[in-house]
N, C-alpha and C. Protein backbone atom coordinates (compact mmCIF):
# COMPACT_ATOMS: atom_id res chain seq x y z
N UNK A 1 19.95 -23.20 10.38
CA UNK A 1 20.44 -21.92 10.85
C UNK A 1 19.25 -20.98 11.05
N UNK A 2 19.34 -20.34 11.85
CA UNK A 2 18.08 -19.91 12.70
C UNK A 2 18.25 -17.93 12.22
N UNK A 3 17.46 -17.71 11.53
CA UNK A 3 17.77 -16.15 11.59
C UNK A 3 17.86 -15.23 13.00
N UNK A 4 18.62 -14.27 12.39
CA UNK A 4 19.05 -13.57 14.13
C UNK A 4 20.00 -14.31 14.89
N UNK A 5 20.39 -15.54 14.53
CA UNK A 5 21.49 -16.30 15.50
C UNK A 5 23.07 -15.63 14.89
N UNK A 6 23.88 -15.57 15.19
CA UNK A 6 24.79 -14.92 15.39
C UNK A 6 25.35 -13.89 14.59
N UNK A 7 24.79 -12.76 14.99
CA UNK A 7 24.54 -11.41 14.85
C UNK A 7 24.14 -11.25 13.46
N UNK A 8 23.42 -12.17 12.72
CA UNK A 8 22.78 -12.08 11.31
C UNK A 8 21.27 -11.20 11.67
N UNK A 9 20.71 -10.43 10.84
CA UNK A 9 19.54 -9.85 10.93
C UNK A 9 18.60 -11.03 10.59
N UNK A 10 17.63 -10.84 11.49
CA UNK A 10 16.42 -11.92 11.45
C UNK A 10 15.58 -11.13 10.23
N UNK A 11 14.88 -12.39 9.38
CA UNK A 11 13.75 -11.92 8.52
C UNK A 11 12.94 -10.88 8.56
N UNK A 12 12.32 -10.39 9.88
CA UNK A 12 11.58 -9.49 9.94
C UNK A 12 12.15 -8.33 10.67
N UNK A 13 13.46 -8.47 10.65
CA UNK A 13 14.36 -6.94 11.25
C UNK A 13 13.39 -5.93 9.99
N UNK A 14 13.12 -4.40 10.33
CA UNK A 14 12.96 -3.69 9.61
C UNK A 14 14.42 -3.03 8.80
N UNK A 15 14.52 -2.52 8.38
CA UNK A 15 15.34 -2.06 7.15
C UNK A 15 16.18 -1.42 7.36
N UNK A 16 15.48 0.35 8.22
CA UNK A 16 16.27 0.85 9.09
C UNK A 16 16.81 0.32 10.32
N UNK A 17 16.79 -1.09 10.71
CA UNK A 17 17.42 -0.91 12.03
C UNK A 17 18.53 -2.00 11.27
N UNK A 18 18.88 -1.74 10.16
CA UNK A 18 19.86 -2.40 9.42
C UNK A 18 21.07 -1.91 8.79
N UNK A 19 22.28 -1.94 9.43
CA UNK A 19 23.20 -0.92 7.91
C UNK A 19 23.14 -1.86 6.71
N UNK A 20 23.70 -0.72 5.78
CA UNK A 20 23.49 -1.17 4.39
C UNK A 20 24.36 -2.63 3.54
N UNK A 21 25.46 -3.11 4.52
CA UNK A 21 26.01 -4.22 3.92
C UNK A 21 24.92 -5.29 4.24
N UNK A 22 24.18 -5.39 5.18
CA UNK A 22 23.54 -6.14 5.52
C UNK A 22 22.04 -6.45 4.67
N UNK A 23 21.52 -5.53 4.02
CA UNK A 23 20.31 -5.54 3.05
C UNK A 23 20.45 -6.31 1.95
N UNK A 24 21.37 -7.06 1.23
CA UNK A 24 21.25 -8.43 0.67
C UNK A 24 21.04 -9.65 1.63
N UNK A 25 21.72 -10.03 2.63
CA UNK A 25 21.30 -10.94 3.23
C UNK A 25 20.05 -11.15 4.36
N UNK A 26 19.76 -9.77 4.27
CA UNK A 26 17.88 -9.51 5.14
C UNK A 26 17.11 -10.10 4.04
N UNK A 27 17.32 -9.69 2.53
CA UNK A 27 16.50 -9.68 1.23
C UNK A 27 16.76 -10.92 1.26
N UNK A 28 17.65 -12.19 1.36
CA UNK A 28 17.75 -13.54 0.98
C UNK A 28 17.12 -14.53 1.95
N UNK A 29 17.37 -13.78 3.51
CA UNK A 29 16.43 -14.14 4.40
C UNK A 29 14.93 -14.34 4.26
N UNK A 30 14.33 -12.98 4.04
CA UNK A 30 13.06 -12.77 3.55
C UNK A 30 12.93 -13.87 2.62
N UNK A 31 13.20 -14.49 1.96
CA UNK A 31 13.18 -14.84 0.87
C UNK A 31 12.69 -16.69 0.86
N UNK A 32 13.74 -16.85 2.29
CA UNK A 32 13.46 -18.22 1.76
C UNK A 32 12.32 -18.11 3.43
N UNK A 33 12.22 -17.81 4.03
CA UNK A 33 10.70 -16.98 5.20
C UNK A 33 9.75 -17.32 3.90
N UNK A 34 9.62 -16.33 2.99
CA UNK A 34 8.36 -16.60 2.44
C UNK A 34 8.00 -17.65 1.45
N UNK A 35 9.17 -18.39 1.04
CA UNK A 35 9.03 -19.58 0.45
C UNK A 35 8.51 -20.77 0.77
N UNK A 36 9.40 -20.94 2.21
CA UNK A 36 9.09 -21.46 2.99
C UNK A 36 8.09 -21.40 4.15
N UNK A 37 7.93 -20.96 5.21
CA UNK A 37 6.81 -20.48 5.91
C UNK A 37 5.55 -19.29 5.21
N UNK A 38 5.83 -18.66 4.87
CA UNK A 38 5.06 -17.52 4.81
C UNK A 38 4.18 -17.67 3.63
N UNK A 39 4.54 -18.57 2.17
CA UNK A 39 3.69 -18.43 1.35
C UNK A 39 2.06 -18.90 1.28
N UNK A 40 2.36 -20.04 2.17
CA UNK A 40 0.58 -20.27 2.89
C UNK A 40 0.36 -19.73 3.29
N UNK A 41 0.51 -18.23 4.25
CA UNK A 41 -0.01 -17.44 4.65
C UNK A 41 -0.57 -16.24 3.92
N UNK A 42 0.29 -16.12 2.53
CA UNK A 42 -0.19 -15.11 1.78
C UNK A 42 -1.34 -15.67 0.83
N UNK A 43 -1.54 -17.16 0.40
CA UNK A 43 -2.31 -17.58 -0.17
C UNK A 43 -3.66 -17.60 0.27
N UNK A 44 -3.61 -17.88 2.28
CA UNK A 44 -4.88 -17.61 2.44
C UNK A 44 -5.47 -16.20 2.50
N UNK A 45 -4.40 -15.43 2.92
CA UNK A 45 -4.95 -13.97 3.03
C UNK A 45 -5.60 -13.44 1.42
N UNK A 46 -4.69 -13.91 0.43
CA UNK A 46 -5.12 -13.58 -1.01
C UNK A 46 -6.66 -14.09 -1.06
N UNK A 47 -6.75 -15.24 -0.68
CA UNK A 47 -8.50 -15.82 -0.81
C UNK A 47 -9.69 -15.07 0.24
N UNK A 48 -8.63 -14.17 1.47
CA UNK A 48 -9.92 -14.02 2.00
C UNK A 48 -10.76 -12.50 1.67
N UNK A 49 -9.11 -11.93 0.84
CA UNK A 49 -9.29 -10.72 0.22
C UNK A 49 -10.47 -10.92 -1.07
N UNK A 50 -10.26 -11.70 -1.62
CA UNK A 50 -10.86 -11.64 -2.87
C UNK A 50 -12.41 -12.45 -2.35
N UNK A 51 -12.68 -13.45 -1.30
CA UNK A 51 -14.05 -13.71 -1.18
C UNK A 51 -14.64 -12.64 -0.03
N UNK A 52 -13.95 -11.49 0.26
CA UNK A 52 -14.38 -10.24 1.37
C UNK A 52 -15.70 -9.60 0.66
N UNK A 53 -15.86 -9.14 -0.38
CA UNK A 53 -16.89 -8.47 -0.95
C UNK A 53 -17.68 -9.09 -0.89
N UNK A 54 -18.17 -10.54 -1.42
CA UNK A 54 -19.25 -11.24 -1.41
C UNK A 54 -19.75 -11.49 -0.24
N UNK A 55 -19.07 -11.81 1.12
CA UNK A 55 -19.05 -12.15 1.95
C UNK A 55 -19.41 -10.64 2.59
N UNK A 56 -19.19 -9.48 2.89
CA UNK A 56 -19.58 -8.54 3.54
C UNK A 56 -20.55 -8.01 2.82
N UNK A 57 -21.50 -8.64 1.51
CA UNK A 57 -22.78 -8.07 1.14
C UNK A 57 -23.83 -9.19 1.86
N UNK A 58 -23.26 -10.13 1.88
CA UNK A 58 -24.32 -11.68 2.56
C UNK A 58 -24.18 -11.20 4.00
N UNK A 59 -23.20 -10.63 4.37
CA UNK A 59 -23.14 -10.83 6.08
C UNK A 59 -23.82 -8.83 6.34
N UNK A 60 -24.17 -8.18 5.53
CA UNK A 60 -24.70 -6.82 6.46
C UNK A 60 -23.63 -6.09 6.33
N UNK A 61 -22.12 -6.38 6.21
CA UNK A 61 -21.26 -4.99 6.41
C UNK A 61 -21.11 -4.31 5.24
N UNK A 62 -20.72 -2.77 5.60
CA UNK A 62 -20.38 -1.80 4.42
C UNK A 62 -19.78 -2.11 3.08
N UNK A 63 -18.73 -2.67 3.08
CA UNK A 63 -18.05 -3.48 2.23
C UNK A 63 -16.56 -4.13 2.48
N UNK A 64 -15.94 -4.70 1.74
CA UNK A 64 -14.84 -5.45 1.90
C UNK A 64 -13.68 -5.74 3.17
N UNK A 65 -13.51 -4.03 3.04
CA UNK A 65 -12.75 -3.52 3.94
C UNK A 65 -13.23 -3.51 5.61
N UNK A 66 -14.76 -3.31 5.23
CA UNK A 66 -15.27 -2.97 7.27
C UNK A 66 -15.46 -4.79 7.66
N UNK A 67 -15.54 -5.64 6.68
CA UNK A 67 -15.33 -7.17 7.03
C UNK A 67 -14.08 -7.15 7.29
N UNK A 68 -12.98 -7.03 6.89
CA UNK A 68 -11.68 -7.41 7.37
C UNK A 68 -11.22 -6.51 8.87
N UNK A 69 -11.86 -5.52 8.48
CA UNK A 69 -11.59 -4.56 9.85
C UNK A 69 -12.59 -4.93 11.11
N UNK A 70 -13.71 -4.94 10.92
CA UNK A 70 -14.91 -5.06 11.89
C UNK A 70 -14.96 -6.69 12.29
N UNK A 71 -15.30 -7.56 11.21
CA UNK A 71 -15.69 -8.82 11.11
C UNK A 71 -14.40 -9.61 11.45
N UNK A 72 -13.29 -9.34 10.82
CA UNK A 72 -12.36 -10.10 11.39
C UNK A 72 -11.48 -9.91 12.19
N UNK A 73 -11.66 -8.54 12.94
CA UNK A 73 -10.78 -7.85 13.98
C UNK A 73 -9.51 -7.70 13.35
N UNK A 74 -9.41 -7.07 12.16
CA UNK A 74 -8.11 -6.48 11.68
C UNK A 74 -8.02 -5.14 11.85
N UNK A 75 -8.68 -4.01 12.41
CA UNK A 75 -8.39 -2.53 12.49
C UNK A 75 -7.24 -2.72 12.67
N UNK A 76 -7.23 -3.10 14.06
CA UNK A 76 -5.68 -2.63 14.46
C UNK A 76 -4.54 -3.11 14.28
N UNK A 77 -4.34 -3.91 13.57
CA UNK A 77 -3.05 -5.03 12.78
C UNK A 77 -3.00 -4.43 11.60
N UNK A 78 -4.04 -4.05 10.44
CA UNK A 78 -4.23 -3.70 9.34
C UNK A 78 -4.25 -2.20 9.21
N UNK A 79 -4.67 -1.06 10.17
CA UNK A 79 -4.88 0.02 10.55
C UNK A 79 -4.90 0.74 8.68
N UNK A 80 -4.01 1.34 8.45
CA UNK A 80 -4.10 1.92 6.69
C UNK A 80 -3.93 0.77 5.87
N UNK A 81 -2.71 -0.26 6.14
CA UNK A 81 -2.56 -1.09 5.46
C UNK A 81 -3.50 -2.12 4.44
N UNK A 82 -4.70 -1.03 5.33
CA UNK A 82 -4.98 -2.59 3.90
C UNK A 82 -5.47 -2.12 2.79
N UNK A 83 -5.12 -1.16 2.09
CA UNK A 83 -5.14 -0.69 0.95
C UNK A 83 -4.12 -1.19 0.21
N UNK A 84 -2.34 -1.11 1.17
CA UNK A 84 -1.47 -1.53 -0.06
C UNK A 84 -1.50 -2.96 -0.09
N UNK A 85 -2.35 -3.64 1.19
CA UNK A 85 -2.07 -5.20 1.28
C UNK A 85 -3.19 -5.85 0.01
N UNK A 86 -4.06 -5.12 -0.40
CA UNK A 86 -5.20 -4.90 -1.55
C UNK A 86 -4.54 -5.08 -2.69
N UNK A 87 -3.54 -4.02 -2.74
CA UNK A 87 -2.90 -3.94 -4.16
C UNK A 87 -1.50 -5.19 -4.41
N UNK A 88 -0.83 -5.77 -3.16
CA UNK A 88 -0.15 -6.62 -3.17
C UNK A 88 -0.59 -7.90 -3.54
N UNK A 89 -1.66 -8.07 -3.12
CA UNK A 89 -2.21 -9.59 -3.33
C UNK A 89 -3.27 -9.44 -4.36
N UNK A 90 -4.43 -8.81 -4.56
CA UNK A 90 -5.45 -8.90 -5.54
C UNK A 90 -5.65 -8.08 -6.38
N UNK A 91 -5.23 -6.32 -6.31
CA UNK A 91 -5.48 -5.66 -6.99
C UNK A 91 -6.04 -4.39 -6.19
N UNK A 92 -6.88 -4.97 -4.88
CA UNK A 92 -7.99 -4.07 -4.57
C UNK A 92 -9.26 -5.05 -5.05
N UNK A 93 -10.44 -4.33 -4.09
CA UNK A 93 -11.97 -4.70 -4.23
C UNK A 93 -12.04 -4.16 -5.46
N UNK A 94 -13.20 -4.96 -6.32
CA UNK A 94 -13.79 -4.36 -7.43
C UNK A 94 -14.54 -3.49 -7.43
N UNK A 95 -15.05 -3.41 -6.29
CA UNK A 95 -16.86 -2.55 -5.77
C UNK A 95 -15.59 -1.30 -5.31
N UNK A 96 -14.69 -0.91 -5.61
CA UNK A 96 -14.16 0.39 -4.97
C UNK A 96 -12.99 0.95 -5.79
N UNK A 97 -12.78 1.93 -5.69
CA UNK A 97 -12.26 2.57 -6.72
C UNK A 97 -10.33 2.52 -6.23
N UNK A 98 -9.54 2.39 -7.24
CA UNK A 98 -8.10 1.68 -6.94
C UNK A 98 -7.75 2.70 -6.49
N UNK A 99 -7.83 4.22 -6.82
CA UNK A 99 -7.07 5.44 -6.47
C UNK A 99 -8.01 6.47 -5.70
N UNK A 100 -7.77 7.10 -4.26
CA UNK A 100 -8.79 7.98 -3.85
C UNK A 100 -8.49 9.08 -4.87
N UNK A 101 -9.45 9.94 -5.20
CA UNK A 101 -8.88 11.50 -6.23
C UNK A 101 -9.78 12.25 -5.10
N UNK A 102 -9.00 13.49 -5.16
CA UNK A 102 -9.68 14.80 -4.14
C UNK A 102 -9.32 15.43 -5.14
N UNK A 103 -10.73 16.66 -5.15
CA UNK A 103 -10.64 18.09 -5.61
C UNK A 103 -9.64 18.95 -5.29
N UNK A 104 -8.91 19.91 -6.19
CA UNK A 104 -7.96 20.31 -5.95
C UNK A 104 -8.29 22.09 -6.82
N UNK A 105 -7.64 22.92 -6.65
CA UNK A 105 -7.51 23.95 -7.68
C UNK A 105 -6.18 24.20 -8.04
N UNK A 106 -5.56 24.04 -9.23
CA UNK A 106 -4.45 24.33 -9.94
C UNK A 106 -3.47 25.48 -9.35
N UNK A 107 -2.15 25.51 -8.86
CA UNK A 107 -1.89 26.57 -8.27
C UNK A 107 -1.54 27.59 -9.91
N UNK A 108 -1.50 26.90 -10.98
CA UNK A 108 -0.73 27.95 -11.42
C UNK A 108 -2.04 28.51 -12.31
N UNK A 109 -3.04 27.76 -12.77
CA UNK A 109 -4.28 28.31 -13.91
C UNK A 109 -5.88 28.79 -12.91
N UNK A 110 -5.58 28.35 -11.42
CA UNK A 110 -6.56 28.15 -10.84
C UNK A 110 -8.25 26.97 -11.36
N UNK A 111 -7.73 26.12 -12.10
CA UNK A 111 -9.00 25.47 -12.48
C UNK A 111 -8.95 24.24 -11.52
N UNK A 112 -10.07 23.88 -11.70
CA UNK A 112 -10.08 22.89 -10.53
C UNK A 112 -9.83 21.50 -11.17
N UNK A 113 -9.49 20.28 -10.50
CA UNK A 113 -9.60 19.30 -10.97
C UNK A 113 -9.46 18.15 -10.18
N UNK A 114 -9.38 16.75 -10.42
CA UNK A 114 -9.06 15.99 -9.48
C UNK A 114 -8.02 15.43 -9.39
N UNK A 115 -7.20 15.31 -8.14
CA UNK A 115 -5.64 15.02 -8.18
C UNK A 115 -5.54 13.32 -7.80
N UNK A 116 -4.87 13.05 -8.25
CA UNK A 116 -4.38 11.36 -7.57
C UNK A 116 -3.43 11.09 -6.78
N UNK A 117 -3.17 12.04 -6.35
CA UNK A 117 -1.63 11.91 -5.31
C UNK A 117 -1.87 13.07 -4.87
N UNK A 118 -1.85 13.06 -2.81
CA UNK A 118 -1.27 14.00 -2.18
C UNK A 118 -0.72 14.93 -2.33
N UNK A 119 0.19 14.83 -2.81
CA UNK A 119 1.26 16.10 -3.82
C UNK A 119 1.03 17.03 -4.63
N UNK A 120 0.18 16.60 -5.68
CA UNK A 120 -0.38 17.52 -6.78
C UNK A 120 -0.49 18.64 -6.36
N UNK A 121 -0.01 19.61 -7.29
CA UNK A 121 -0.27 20.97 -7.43
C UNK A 121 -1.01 21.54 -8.63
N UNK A 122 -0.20 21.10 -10.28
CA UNK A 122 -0.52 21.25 -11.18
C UNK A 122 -2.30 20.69 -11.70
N UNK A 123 -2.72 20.77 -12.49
CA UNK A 123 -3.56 20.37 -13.59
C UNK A 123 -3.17 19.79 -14.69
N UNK A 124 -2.06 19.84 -14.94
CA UNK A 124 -2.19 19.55 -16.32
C UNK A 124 -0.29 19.57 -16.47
N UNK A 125 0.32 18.72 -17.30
CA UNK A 125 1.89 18.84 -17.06
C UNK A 125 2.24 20.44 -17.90
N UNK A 126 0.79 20.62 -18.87
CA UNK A 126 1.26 21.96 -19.31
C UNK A 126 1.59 22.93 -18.32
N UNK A 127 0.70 23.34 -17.45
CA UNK A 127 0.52 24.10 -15.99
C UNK A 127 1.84 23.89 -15.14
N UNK A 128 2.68 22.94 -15.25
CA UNK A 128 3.25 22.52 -14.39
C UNK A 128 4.88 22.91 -14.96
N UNK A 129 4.65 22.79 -16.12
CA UNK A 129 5.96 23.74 -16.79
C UNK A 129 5.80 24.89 -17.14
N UNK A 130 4.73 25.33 -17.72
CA UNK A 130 4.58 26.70 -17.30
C UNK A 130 5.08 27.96 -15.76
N UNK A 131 4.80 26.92 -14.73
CA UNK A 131 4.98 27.63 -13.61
C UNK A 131 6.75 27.33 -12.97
N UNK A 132 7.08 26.26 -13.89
CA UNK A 132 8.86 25.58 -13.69
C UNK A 132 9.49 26.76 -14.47
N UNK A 133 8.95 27.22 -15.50
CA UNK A 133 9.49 28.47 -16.75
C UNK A 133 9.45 29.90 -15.81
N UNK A 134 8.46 29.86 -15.09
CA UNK A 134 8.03 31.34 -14.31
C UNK A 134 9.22 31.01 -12.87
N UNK A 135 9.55 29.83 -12.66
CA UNK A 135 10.47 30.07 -11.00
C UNK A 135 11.70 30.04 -12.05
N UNK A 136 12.18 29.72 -12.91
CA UNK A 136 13.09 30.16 -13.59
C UNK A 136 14.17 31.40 -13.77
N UNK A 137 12.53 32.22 -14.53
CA UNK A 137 12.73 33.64 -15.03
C UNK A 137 12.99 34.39 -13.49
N UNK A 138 12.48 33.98 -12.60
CA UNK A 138 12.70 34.77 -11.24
C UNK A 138 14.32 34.66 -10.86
């Protein structure tokens, strides 16, 4: 039985172009896809992730990432992705740090610090109920 053959969602339908009775049998699809076909594919990608560093200090590139992007013509297939495809299969490069942090200043104490998520506002979870206590009282 062939996914997508009569009016079943094929393996790689995305999610949204799915109603919701249908997201167990996309998930069982997927399932035997990567059991079957797909898990040699993640095994080699897992090896080429993890021999990328060594391999882009012997070959001249920046590091891990500008080999998979530059060296193996993944920009544009991989474009952001390969940060979470990093954390799916190996962890991430060792030579690079797992979380970007940017400088930030606290909206509610003004001190500065470094945030790990986009989002951040606070400093500190003290700061952060402090200023939940102050939209409160308003």
């Amino acid at each position: 039985m062939d996914p997508g053959c009569n009016g079943e969602p094929a393996f790689d339908d995305r999610l949204g172009d799915q109603p919701p009775e249908q997201w167990a049998e996309l998930v069982r699809q997927r399932r035997r896809w990567f059991w079957g076909e797909g898990y040699p594919l993640v095994r080699m990608l897992q090896r080429f992730l993890q021999e990328a560093p060594e391999l882009a200090e012997g070959l001249g590139y920046a590091d891990g990432e500008s080999l998979l992007r530059q060296g193996y013509g993944l920009d544009l297939v991989l474009a952001e992705g390969v940060r979470s495809l990093e954390s799916l299969l190996v962890g991430g490069f060792p030579s690079q740090p797992r979380q970007r942090q940017s400088a930030r200043a606290c909206v509610c104490c003004g001190q500065s610090f470094l945030a790990r998520r986009r989002d951040t506002r606070y400093c500190s979870n003290r700061c952060r109920a402090r200023a939940s206590r102050e939209r409160r009282r308003c």
